[in-house]
PDB file of N, CA and C in Angstrom:
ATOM      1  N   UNK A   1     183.280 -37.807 137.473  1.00  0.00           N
ATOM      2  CA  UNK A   1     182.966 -36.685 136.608  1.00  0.00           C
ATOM      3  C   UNK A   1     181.462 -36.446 136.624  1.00  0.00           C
ATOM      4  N   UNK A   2     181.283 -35.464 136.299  1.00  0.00           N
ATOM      5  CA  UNK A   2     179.832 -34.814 136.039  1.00  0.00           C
ATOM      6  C   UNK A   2     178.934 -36.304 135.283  1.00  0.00           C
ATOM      7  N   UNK A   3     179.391 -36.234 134.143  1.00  0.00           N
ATOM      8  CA  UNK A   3     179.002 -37.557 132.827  1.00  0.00           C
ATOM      9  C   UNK A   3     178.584 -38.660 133.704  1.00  0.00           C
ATOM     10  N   UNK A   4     179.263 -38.957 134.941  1.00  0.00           N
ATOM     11  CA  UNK A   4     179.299 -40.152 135.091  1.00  0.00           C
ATOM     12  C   UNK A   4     178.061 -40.077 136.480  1.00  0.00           C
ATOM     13  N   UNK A   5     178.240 -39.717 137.376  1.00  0.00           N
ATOM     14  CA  UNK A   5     177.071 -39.004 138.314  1.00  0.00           C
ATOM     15  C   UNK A   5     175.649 -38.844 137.493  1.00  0.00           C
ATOM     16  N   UNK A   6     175.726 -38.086 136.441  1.00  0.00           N
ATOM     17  CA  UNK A   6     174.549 -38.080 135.442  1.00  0.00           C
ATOM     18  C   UNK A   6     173.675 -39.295 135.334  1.00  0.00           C
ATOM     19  N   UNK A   7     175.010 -39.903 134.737  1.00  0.00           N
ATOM     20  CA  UNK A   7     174.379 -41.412 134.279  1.00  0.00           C
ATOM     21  C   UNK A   7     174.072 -42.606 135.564  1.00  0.00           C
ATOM     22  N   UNK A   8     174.508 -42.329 136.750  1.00  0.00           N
ATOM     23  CA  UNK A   8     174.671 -43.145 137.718  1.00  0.00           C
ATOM     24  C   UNK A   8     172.740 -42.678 138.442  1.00  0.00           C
ATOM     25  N   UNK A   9     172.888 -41.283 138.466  1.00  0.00           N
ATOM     26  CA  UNK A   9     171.563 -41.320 138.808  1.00  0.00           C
ATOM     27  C   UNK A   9     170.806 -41.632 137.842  1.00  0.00           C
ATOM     28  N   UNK A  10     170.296 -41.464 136.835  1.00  0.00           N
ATOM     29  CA  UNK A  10     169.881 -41.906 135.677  1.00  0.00           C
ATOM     30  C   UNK A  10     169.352 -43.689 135.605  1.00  0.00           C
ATOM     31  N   UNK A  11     170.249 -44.049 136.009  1.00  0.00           N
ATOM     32  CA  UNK A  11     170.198 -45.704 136.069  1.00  0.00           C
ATOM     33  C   UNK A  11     169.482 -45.913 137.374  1.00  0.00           C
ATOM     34  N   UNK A  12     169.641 -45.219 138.510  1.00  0.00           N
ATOM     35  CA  UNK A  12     169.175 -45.229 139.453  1.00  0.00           C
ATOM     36  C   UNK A  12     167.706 -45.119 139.594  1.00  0.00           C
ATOM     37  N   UNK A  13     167.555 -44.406 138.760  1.00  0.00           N
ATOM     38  CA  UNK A  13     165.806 -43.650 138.647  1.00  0.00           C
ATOM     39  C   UNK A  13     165.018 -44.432 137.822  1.00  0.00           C
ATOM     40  N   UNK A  14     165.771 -45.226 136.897  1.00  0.00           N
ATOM     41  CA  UNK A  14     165.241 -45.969 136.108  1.00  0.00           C
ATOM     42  C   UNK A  14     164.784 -47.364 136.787  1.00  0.00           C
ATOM     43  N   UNK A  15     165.649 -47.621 137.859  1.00  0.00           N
ATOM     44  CA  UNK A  15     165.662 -48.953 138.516  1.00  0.00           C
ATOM     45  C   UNK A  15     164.372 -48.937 139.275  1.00  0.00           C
ATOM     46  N   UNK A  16     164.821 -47.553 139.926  1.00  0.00           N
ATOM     47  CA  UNK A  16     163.242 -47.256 141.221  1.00  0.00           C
ATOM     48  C   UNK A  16     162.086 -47.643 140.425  1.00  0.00           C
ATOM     49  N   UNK A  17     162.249 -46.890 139.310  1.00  0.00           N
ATOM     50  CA  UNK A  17     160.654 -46.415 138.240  1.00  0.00           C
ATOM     51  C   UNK A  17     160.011 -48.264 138.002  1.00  0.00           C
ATOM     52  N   UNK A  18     161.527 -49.089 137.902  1.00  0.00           N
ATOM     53  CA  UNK A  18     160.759 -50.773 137.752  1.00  0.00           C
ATOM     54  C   UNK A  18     160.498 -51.481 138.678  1.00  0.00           C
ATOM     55  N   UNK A  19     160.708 -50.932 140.129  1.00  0.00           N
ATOM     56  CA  UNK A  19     160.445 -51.715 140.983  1.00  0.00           C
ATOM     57  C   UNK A  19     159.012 -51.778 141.033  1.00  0.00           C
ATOM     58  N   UNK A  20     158.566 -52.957 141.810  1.00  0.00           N
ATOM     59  CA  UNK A  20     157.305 -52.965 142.078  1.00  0.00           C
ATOM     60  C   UNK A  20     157.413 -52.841 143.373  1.00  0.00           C
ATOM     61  N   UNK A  21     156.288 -51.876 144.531  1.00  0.00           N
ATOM     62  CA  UNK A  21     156.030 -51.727 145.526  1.00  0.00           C
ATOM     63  C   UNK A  21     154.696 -52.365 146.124  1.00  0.00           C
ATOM     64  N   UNK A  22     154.386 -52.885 146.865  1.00  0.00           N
ATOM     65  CA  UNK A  22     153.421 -53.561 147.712  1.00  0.00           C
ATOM     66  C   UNK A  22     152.251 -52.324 147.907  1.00  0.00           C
ATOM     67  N   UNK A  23     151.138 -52.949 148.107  1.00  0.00           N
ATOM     68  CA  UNK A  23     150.106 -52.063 148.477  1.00  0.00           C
ATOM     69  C   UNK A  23     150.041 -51.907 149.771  1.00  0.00           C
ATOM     70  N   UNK A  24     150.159 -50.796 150.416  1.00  0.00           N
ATOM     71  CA  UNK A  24     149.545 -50.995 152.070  1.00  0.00           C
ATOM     72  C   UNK A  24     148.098 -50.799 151.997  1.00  0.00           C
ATOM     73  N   UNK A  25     148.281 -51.197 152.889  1.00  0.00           N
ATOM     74  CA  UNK A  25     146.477 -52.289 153.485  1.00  0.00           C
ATOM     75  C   UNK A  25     145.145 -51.161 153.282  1.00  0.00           C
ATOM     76  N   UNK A  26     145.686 -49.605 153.276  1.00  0.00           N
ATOM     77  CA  UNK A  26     145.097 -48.424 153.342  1.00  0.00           C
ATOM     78  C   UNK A  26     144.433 -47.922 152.025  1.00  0.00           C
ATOM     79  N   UNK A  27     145.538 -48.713 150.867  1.00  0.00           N
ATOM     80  CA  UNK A  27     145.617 -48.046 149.580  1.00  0.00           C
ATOM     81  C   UNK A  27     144.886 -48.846 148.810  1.00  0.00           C
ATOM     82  N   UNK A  28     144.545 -50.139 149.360  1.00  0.00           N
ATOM     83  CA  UNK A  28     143.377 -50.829 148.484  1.00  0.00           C
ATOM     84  C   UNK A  28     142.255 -50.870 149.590  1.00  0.00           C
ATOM     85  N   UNK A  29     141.468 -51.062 148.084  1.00  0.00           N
ATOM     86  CA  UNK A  29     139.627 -50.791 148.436  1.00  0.00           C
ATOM     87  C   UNK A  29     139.395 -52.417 149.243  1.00  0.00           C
ATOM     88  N   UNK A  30     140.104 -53.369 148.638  1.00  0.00           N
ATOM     89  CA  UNK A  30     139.567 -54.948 149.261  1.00  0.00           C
ATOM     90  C   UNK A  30     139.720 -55.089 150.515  1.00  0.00           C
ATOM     91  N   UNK A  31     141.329 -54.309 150.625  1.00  0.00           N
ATOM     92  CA  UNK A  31     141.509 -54.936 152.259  1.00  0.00           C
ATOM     93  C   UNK A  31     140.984 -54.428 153.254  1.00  0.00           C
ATOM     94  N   UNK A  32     140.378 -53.110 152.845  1.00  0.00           N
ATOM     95  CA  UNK A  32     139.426 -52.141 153.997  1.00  0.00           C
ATOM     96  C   UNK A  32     138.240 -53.241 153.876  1.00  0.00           C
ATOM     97  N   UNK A  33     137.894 -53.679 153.103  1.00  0.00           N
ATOM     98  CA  UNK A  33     136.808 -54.521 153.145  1.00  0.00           C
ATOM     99  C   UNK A  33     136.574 -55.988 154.199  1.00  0.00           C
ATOM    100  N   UNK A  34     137.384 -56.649 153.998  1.00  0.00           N
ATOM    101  CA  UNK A  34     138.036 -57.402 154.585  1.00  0.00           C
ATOM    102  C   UNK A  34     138.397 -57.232 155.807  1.00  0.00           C
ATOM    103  N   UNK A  35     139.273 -58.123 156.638  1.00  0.00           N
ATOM    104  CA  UNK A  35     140.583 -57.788 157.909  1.00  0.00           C
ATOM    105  C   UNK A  35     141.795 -57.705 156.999  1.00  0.00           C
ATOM    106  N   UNK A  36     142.280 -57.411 156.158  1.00  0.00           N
ATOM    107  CA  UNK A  36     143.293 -56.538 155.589  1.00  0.00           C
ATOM    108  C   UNK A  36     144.269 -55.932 156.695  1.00  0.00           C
ATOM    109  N   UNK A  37     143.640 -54.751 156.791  1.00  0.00           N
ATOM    110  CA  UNK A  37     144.272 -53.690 157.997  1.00  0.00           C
ATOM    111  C   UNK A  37     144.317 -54.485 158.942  1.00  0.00           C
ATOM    112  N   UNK A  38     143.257 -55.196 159.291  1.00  0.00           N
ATOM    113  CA  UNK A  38     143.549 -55.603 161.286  1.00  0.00           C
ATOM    114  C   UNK A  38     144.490 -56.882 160.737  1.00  0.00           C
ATOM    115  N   UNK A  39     144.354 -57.367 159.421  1.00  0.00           N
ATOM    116  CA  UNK A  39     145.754 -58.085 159.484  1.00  0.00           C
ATOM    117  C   UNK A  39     147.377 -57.496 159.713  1.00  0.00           C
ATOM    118  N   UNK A  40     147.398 -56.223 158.844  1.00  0.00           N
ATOM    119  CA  UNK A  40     148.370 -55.118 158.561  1.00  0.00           C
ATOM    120  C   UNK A  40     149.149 -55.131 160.401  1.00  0.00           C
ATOM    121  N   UNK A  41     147.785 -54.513 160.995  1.00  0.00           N
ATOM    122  CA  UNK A  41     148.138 -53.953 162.200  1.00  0.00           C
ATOM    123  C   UNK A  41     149.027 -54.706 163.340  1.00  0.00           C
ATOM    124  N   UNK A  42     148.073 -56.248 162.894  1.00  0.00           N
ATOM    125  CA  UNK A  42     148.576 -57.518 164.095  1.00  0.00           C
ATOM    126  C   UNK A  42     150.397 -57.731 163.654  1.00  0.00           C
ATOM    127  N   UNK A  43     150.275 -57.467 162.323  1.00  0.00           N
ATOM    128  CA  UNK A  43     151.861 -58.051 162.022  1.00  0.00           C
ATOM    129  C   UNK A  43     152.846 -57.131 162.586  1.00  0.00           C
ATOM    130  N   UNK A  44     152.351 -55.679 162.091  1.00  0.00           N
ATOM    131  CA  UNK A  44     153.044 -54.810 163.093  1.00  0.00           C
ATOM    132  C   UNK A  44     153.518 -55.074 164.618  1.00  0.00           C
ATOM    133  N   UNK A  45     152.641 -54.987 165.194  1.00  0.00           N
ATOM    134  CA  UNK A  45     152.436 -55.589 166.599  1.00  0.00           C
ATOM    135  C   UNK A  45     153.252 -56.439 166.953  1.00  0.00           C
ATOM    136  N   UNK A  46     153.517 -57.675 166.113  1.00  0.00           N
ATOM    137  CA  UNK A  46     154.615 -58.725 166.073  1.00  0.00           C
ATOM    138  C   UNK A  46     155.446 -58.120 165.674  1.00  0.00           C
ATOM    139  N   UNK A  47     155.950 -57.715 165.472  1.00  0.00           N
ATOM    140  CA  UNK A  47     156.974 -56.908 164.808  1.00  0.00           C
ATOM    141  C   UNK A  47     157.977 -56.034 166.030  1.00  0.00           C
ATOM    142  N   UNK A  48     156.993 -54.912 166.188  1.00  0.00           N
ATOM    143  CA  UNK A  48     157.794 -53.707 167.225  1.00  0.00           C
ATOM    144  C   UNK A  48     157.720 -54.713 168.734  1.00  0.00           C
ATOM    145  N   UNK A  49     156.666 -55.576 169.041  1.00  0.00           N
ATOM    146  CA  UNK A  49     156.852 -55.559 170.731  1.00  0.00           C
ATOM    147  C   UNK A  49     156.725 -57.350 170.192  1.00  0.00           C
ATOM    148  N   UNK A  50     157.489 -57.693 169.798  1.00  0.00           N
ATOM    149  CA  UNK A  50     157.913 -59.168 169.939  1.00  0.00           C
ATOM    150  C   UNK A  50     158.061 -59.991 171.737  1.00  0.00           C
ATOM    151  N   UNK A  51     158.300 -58.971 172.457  1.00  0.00           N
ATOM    152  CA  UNK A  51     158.644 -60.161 173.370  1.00  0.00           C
ATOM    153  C   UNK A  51     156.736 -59.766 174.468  1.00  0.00           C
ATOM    154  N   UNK A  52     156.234 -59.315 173.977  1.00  0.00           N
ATOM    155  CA  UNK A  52     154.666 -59.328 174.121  1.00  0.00           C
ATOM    156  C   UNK A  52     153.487 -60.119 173.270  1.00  0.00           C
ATOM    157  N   UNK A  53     154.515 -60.109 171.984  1.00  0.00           N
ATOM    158  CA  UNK A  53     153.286 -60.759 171.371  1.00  0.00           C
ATOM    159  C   UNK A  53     153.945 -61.349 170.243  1.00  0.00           C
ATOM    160  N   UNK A  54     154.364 -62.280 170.723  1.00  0.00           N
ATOM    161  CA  UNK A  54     155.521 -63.601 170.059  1.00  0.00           C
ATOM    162  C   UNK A  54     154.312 -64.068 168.770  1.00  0.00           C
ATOM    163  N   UNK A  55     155.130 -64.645 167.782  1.00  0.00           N
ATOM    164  CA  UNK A  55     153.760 -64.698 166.491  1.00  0.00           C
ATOM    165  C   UNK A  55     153.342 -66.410 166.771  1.00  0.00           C
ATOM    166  N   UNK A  56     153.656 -67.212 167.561  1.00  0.00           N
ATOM    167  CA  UNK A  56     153.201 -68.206 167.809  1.00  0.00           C
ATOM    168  C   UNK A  56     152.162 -68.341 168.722  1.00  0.00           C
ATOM    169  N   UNK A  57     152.023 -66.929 169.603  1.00  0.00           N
ATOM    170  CA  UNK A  57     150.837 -66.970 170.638  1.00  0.00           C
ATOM    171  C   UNK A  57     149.502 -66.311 170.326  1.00  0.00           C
ATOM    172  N   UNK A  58     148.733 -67.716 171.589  1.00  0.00           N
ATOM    173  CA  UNK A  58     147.216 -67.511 170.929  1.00  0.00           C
ATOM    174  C   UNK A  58     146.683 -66.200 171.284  1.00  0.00           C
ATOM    175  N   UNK A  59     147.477 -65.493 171.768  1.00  0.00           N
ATOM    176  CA  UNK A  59     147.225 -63.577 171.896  1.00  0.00           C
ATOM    177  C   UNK A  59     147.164 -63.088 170.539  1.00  0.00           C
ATOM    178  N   UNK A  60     147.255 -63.397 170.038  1.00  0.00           N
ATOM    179  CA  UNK A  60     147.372 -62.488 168.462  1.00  0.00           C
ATOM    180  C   UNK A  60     146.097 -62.899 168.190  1.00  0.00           C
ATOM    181  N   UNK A  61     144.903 -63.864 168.596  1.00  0.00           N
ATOM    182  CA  UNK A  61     143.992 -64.144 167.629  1.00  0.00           C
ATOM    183  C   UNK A  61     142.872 -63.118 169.147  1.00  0.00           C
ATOM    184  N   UNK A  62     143.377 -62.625 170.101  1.00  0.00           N
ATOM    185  CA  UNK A  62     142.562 -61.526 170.315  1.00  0.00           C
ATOM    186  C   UNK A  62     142.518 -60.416 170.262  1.00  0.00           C
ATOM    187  N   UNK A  63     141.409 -59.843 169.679  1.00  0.00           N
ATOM    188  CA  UNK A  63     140.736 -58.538 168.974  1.00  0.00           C
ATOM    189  C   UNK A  63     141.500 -57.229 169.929  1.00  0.00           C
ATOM    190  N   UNK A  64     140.729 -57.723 171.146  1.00  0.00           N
ATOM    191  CA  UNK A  64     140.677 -56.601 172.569  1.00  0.00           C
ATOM    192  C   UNK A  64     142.254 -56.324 173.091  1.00  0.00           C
ATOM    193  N   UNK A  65     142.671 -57.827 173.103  1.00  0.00           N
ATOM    194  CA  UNK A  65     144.666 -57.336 173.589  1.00  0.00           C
ATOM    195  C   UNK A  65     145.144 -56.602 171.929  1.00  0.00           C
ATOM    196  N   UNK A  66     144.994 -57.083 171.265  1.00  0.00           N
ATOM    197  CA  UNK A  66     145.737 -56.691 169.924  1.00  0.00           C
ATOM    198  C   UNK A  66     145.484 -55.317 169.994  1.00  0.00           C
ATOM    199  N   UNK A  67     144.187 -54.942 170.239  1.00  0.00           N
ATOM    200  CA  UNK A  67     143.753 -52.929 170.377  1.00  0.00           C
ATOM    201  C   UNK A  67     144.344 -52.149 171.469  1.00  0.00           C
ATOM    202  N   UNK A  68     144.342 -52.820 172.253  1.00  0.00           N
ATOM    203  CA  UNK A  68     145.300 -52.081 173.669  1.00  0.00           C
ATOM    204  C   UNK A  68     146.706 -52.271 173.437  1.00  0.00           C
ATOM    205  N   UNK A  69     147.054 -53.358 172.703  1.00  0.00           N
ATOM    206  CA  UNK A  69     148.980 -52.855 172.688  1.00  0.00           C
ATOM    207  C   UNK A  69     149.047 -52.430 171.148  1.00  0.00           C
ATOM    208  N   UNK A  70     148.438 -52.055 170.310  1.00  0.00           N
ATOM    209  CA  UNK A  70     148.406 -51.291 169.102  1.00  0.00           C
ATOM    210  C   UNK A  70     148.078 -49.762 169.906  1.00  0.00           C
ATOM    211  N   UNK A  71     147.374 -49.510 170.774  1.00  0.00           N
ATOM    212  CA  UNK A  71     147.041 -48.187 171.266  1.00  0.00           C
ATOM    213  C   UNK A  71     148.372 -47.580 172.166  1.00  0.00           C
ATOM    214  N   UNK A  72     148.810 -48.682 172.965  1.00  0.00           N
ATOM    215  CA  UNK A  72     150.246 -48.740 173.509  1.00  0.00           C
ATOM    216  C   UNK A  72     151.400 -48.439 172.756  1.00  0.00           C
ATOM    217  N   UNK A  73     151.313 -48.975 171.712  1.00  0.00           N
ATOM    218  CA  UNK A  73     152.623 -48.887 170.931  1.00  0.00           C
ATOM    219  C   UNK A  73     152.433 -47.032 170.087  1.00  0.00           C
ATOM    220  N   UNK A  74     151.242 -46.517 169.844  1.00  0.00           N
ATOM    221  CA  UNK A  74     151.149 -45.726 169.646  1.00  0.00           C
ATOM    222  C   UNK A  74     151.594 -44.296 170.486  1.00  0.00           C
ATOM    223  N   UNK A  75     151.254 -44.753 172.150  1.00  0.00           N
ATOM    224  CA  UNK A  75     151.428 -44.255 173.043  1.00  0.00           C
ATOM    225  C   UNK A  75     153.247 -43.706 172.795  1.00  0.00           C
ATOM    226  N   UNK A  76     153.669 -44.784 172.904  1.00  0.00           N
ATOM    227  CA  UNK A  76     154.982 -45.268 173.069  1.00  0.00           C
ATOM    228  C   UNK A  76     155.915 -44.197 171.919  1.00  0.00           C
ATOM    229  N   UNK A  77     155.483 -44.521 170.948  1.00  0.00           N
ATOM    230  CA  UNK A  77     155.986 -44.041 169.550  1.00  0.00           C
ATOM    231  C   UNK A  77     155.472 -42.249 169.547  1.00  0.00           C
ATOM    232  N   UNK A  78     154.587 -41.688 169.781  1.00  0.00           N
ATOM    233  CA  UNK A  78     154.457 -40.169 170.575  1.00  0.00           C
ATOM    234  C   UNK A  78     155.314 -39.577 171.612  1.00  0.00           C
ATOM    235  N   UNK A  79     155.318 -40.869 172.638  1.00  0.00           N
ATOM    236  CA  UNK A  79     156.465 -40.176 173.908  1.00  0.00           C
ATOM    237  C   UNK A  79     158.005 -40.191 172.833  1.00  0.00           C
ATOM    238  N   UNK A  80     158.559 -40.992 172.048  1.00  0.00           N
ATOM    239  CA  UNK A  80     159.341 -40.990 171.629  1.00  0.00           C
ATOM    240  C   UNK A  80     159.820 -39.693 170.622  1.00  0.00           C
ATOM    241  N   UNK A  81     159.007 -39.408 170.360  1.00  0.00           N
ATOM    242  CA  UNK A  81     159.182 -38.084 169.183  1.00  0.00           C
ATOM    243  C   UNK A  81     158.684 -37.203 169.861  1.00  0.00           C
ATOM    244  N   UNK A  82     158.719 -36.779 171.497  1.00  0.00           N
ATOM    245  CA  UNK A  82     158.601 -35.968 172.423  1.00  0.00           C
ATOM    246  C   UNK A  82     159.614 -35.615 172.884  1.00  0.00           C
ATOM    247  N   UNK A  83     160.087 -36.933 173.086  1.00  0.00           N
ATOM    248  CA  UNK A  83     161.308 -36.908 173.697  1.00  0.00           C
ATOM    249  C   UNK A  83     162.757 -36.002 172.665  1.00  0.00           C
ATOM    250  N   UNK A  84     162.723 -36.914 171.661  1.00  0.00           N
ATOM    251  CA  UNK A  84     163.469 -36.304 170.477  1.00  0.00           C
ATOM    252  C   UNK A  84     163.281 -35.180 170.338  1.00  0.00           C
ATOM    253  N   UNK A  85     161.979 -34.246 170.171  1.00  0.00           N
ATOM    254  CA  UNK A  85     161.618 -32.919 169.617  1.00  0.00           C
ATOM    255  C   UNK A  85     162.463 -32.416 171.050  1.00  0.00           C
ATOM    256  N   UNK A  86     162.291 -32.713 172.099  1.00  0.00           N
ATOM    257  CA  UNK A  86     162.918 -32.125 173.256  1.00  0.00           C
ATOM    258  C   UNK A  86     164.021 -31.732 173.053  1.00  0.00           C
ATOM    259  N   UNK A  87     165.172 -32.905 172.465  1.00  0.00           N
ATOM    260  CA  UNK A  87     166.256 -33.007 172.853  1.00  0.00           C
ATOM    261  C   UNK A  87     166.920 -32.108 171.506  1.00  0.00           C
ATOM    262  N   UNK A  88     166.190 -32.004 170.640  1.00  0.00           N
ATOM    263  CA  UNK A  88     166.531 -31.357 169.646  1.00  0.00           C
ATOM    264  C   UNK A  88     165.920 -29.620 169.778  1.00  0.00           C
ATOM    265  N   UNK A  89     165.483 -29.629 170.823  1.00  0.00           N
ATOM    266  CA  UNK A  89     165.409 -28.078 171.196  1.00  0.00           C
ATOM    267  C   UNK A  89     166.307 -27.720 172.035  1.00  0.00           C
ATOM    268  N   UNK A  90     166.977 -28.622 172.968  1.00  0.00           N
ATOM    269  CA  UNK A  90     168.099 -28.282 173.932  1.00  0.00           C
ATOM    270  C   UNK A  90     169.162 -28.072 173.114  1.00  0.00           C
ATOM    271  N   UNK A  91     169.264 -28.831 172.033  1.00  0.00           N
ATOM    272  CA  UNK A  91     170.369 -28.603 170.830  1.00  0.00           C
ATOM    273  C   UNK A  91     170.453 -26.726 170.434  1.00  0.00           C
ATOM    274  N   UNK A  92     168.723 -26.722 170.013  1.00  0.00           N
ATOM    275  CA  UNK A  92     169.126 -25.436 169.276  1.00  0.00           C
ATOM    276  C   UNK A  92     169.539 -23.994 170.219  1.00  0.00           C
ATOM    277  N   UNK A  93     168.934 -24.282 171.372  1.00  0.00           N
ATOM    278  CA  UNK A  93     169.494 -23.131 172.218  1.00  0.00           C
ATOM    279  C   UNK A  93     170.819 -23.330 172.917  1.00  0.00           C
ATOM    280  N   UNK A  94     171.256 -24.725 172.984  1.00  0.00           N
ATOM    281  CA  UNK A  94     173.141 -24.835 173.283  1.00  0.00           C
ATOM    282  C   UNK A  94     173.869 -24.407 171.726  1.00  0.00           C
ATOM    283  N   UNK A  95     173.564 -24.674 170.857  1.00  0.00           N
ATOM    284  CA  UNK A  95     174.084 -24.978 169.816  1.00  0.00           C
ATOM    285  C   UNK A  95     174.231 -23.186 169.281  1.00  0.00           C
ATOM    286  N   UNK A  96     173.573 -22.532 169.557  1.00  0.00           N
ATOM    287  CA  UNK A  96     173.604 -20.689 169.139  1.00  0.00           C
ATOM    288  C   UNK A  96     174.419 -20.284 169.941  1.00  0.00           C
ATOM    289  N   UNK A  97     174.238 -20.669 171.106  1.00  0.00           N
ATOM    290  CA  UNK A  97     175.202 -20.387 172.284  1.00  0.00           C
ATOM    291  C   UNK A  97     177.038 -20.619 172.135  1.00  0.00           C
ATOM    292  N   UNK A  98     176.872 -21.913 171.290  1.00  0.00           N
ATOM    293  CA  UNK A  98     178.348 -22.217 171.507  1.00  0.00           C
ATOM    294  C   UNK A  98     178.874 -22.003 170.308  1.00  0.00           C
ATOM    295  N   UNK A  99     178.334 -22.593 168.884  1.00  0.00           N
ATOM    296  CA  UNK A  99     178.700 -22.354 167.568  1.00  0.00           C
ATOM    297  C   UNK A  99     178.270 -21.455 166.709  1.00  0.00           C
ATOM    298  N   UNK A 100     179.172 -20.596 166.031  1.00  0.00           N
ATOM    299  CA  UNK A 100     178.796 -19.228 165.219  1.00  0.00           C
ATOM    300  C   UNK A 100     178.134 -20.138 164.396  1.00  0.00           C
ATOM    301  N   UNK A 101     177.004 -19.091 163.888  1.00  0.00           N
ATOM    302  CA  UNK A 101     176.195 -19.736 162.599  1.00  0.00           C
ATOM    303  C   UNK A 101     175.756 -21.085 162.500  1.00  0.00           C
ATOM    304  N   UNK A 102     175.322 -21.487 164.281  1.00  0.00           N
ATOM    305  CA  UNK A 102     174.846 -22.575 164.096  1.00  0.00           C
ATOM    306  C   UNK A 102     173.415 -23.074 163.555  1.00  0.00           C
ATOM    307  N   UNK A 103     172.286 -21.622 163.733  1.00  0.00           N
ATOM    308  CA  UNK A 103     170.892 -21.658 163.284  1.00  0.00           C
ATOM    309  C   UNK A 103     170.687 -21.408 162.106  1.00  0.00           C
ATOM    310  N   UNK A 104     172.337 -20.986 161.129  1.00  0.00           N
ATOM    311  CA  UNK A 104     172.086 -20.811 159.972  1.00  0.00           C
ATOM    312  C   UNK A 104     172.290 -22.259 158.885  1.00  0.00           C
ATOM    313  N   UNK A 105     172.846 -23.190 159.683  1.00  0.00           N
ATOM    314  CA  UNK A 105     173.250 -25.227 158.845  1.00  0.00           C
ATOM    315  C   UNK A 105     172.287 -26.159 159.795  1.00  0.00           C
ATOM    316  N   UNK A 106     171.393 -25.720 160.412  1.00  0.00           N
ATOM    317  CA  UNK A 106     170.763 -26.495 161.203  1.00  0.00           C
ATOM    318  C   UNK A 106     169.354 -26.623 161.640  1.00  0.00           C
ATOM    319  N   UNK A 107     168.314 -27.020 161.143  1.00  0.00           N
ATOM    320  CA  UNK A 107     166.831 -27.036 160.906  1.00  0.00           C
ATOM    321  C   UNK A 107     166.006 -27.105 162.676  1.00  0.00           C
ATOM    322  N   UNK A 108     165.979 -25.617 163.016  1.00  0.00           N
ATOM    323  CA  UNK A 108     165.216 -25.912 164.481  1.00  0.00           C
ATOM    324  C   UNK A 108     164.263 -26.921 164.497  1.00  0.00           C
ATOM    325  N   UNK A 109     164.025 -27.283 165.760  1.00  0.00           N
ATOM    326  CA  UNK A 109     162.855 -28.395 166.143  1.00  0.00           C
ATOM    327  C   UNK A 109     161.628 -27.974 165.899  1.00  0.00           C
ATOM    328  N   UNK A 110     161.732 -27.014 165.984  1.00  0.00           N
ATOM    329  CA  UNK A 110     159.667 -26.199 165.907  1.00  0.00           C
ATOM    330  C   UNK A 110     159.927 -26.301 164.365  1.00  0.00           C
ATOM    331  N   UNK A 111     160.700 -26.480 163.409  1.00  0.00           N
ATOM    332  CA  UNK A 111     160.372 -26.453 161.700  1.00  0.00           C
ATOM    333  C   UNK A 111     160.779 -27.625 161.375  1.00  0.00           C
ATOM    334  N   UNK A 112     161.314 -28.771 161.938  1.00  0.00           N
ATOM    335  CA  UNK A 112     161.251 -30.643 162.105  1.00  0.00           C
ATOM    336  C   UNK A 112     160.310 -30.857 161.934  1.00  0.00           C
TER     337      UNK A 112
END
């Protein structure tokens, strides 16, 4: 029922409102101060390309590799949402083509 949806988000919003969220490394003044961020960044790094930069290797404690596969992974993560924006433009010109009123339930790529 309506009543109950009400109250379900309600509780919901209330829950979010108590969570506590973490600071990223950006949003405080200390860690810009600090290696904060170039800590932020390295964990990342471990993170997306694990089988490059395993968190036990003494690669992580250099500056110069850590900046070239942080610049890489950036690389990487651009071709990817190139690729996508692509494939989601082949969508919108098959997709007019084949389904009535398809540009009218479906958010073109140039407004993604």
């Amino acid at each position: 029922s309506g009543k109950e949806t009400s109250d379900m988000l309600t509780n919901t919003a209330s829950r979010m409102a108590k969570a506590s969220w973490p600071e990223m490394p950006w949003e405080e003044e200390e860690a810009l101060k600090g290696d904060g961020l170039w800590q932020h960044q390295r964990a990342i790094l471990q993170k997306e390309l694990p089988a490059l930069l395993p968190k036990d290797s003494k690669a992580t404690s250099d500056p110069q590799l850590l900046k070239i596969l942080l610049s890489k992974l950036v690389r990487l993560e651009q071709n990817f949402a190139a690729r996508v924006h692509k494939s989601k433009h082949r969508d919108d010109v098959r997709g007019k083509k084949i389904v009535p009123g398809y540009e009218n339930h479906h958010v073109k790529a140039s407004d993604d």
